[in-house]
Protein backbone atom coordinates (compact mmCIF):
# COMPACT_ATOMS: atom_id res chain seq x y z
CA UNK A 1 -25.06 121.15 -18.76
CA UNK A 2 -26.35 121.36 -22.07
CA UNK A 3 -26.28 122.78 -24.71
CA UNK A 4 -22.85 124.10 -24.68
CA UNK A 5 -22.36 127.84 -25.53
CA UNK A 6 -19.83 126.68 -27.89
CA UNK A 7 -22.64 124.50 -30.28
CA UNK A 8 -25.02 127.59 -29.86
CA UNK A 9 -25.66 129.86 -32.90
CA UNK A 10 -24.40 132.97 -32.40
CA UNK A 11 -27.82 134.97 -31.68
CA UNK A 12 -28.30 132.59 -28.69
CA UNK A 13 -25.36 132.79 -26.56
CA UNK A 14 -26.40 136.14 -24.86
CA UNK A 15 -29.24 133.17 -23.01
CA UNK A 16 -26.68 130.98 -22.51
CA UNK A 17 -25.52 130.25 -19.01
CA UNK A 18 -21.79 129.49 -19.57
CA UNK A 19 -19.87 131.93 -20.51
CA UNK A 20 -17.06 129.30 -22.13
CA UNK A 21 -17.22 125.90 -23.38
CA UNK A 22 -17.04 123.19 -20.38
CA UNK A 23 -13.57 121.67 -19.70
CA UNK A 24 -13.98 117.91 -18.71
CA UNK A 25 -12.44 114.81 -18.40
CA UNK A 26 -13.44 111.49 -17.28
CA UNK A 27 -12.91 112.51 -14.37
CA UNK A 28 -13.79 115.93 -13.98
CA UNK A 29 -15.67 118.93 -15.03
CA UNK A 30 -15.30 122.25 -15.06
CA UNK A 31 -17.72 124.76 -15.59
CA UNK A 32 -17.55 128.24 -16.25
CA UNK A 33 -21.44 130.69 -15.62
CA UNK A 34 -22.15 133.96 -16.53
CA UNK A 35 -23.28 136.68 -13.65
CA UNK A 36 -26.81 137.68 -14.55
CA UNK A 37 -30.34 136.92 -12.90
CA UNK A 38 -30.02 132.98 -14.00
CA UNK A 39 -27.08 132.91 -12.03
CA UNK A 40 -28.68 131.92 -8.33
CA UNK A 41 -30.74 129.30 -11.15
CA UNK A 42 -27.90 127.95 -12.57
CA UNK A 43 -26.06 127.20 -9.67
CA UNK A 44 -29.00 125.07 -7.44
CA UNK A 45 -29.43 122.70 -11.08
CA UNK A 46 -25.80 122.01 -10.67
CA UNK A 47 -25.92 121.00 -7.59
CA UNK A 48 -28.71 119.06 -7.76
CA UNK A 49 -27.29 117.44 -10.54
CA UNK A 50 -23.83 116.73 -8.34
CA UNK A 51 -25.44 115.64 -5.52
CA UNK A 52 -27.73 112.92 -7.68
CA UNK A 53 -25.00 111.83 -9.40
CA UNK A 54 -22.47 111.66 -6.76
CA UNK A 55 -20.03 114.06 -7.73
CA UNK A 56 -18.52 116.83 -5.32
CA UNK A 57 -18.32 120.83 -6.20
CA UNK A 58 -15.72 123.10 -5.48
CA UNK A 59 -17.43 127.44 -5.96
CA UNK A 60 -13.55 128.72 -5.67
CA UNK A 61 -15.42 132.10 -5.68
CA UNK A 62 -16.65 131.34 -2.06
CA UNK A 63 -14.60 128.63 -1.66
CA UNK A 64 -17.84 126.17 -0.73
CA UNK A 65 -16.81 122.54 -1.33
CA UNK A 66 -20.52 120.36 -1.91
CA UNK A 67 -20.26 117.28 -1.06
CA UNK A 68 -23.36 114.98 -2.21
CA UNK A 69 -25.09 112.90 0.53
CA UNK A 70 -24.04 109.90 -0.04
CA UNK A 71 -20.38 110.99 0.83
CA UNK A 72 -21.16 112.72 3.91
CA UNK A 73 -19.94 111.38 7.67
CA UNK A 74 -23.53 111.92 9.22
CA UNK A 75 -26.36 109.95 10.21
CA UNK A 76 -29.81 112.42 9.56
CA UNK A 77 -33.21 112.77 10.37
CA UNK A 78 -35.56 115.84 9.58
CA UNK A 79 -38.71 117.30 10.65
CA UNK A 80 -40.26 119.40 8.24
CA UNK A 81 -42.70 120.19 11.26
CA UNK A 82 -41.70 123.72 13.11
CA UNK A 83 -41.66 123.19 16.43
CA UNK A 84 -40.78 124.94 20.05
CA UNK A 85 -36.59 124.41 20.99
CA UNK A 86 -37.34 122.52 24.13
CA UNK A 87 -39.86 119.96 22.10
CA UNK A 88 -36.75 120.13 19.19
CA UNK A 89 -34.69 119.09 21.72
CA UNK A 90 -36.86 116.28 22.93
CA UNK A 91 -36.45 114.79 19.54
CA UNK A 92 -33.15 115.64 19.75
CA UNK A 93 -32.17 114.13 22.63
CA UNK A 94 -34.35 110.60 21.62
CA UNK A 95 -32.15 110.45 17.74
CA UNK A 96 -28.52 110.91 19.52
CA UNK A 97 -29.54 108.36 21.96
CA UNK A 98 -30.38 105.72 19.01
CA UNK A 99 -27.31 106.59 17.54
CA UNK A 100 -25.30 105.54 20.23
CA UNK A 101 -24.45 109.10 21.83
CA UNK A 102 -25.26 110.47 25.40
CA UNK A 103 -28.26 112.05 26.67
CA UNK A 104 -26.71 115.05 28.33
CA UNK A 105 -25.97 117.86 25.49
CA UNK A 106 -23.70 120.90 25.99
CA UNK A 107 -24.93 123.50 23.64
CA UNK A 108 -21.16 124.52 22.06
CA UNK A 109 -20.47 127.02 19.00
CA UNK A 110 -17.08 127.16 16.61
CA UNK A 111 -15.81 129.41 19.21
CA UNK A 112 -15.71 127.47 22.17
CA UNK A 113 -13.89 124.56 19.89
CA UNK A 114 -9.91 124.71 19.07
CA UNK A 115 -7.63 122.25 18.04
CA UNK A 116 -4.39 121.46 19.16
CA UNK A 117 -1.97 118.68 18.06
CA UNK A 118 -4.81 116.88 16.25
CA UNK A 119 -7.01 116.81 19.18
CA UNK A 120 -10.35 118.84 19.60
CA UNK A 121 -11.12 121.01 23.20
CA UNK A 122 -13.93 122.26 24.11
CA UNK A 123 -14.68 124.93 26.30
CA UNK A 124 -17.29 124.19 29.76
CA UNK A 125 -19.19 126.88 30.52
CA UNK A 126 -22.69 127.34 32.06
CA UNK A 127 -24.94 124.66 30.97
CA UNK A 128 -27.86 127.10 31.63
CA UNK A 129 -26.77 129.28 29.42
CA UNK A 130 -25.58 127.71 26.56
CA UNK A 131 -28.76 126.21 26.58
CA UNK A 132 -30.37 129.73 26.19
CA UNK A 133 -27.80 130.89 23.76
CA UNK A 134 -28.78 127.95 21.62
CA UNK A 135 -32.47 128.36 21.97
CA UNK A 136 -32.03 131.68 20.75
CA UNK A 137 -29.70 130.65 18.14
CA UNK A 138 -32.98 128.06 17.15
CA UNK A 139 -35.77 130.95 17.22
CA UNK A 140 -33.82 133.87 15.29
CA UNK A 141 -32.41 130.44 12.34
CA UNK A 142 -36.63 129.59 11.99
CA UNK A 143 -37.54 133.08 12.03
CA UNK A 144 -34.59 133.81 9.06
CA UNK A 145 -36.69 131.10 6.82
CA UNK A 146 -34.39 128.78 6.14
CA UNK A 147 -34.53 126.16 8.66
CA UNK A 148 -32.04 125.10 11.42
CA UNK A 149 -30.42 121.66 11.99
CA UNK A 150 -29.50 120.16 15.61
CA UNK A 151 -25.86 118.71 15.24
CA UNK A 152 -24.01 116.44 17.77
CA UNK A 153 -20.38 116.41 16.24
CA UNK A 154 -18.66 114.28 19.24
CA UNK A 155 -18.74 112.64 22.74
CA UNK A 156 -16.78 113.52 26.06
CA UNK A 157 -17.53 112.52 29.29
CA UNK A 158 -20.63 111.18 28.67
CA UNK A 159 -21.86 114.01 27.27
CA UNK A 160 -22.78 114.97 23.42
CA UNK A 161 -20.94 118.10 21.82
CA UNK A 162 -23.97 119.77 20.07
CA UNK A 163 -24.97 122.70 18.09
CA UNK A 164 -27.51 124.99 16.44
CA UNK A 165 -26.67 125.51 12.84
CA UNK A 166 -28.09 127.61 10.94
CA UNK A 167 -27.78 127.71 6.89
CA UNK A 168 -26.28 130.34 5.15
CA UNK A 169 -29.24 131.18 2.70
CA UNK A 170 -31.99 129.18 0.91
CA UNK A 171 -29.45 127.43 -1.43
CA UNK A 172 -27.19 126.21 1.34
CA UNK A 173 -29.96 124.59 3.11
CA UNK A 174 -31.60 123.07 -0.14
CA UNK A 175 -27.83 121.44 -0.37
CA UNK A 176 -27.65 120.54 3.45
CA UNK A 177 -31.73 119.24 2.85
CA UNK A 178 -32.37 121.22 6.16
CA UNK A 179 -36.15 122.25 5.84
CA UNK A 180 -37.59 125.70 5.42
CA UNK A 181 -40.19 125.51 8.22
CA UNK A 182 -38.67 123.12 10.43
CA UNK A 183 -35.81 121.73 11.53
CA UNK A 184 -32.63 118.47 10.76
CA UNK A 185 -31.35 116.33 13.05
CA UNK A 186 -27.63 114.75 12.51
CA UNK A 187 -25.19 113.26 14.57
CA UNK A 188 -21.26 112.88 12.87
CA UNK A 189 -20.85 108.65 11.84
CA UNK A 190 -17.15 108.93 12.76
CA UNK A 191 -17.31 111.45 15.79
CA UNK A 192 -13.93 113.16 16.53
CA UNK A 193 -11.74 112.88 20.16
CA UNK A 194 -13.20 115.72 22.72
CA UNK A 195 -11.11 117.34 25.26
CA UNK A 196 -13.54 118.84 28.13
CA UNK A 197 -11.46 122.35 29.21
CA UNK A 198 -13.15 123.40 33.03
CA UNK A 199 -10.27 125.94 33.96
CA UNK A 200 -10.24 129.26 32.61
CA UNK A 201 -6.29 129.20 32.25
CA UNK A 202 -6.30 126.10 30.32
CA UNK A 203 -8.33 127.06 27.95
CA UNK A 204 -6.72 130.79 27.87
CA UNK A 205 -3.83 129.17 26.86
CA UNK A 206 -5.25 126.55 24.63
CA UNK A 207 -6.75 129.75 22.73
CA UNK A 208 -3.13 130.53 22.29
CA UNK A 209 -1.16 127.92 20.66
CA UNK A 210 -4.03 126.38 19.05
CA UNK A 211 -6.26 127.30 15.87
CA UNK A 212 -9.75 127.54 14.64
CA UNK A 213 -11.41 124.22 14.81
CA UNK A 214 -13.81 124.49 11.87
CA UNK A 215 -13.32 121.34 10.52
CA UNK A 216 -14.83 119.87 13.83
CA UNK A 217 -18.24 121.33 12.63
CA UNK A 218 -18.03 120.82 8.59
């Protein structure tokens, strides 16, 4: 974070990668960068920085909220090893069980998830296919470069509510430590309540009067 453009001579501020001086506190810190080809730079040191440190970041440009790993609800394992999906989900399958979590996955996405009076539903559909929708999901997030993580973000009726995530770019998988050439495993600490939809009418309604349950993956 240092130096600060405002201690700089005035030759050297065109290098400089704030474009004001910081504002801080003791409690926080706000930082303003300049747009230029340090930029992408500038941004991973911070993080890095946040996330050793144990301080969150808020990009209001994005808006991104990083939280460092020590604050985050889930348990992790990763394979910097590329594998197949079906021997990923092998491994899978073997870390939810130590975690305490059910055998059986269904495959899920942000779209078959909405909430409704604080409660989460999830959408059954072909097992088969989900399963094929995720190992594609798998293939095309290794083939991108930037890794893919397994995620089981709840339980219901004895089964895990899983999914394929893939990263966003090369810096958001650096901050969610999901490896280039292989693949992270995670399961939510404090899983949320599950509500297994089977009827198409149910949930056609559900999709009504309910709202986008992103907060069930992030």
């Amino acid at each position: 974070m240092y130096p600060e453009i405002d201690t700089l001579p005035e030759e050297k501020r065109d290098s400089c990668p704030w474009s004001c001086a910081h504002d801080k506190s003791g409690s926080h810190l706000i930082i303003c960068m300049c747009y230029g080809n340090t930029l992408e730079e500038t941004i991973e040191s911070v993080l890095r920085l946040a996330n050793k440190h144990g301080l969150i970041c808020y990009n209001p440009q994005g808006p991104h909220v990083y939280i460092p790993v020590q604050l985050q609800r889930d348990r992790f394992q990763v394979s910097s090893i590329r594998v197949g999906f079906d021997s990923a989900v092998n491994d899978f399958i073997r870390f939810v069980v130590e975690q305490g979590y059910p055998p059986t996955l269904l495959w899920t996405t942000q779209q078959d998830v909405v909430l409704w009076r604080r409660r989460f539903f999830v959408r059954w559909s072909d097992p088969v296919e989900r399963s094929q929708q995720a190992e594609e999901d798998f293939e095309n997030g290794l083939a991108r470069g930037f890794g893919v993580a397994l995620d089981g973000r709840g339980k219901v009726d004895s089964i895990t509510i899983s999914r394929v995530f893939v990263p966003e770019d090369d810096l958001d998988a650096q901050y969610r430590q999901i490896p280039l050439t292989g693949f992270k495993m995670s399961v939510a600490v404090d899983p949320r309540p599950f509500v297994l939809v089977k009827t198409v009418a149910l949930w056609w309604l559900l999709e009504q009067v309910g709202s986008s349950a992103q907060s069930a993956w992030d």
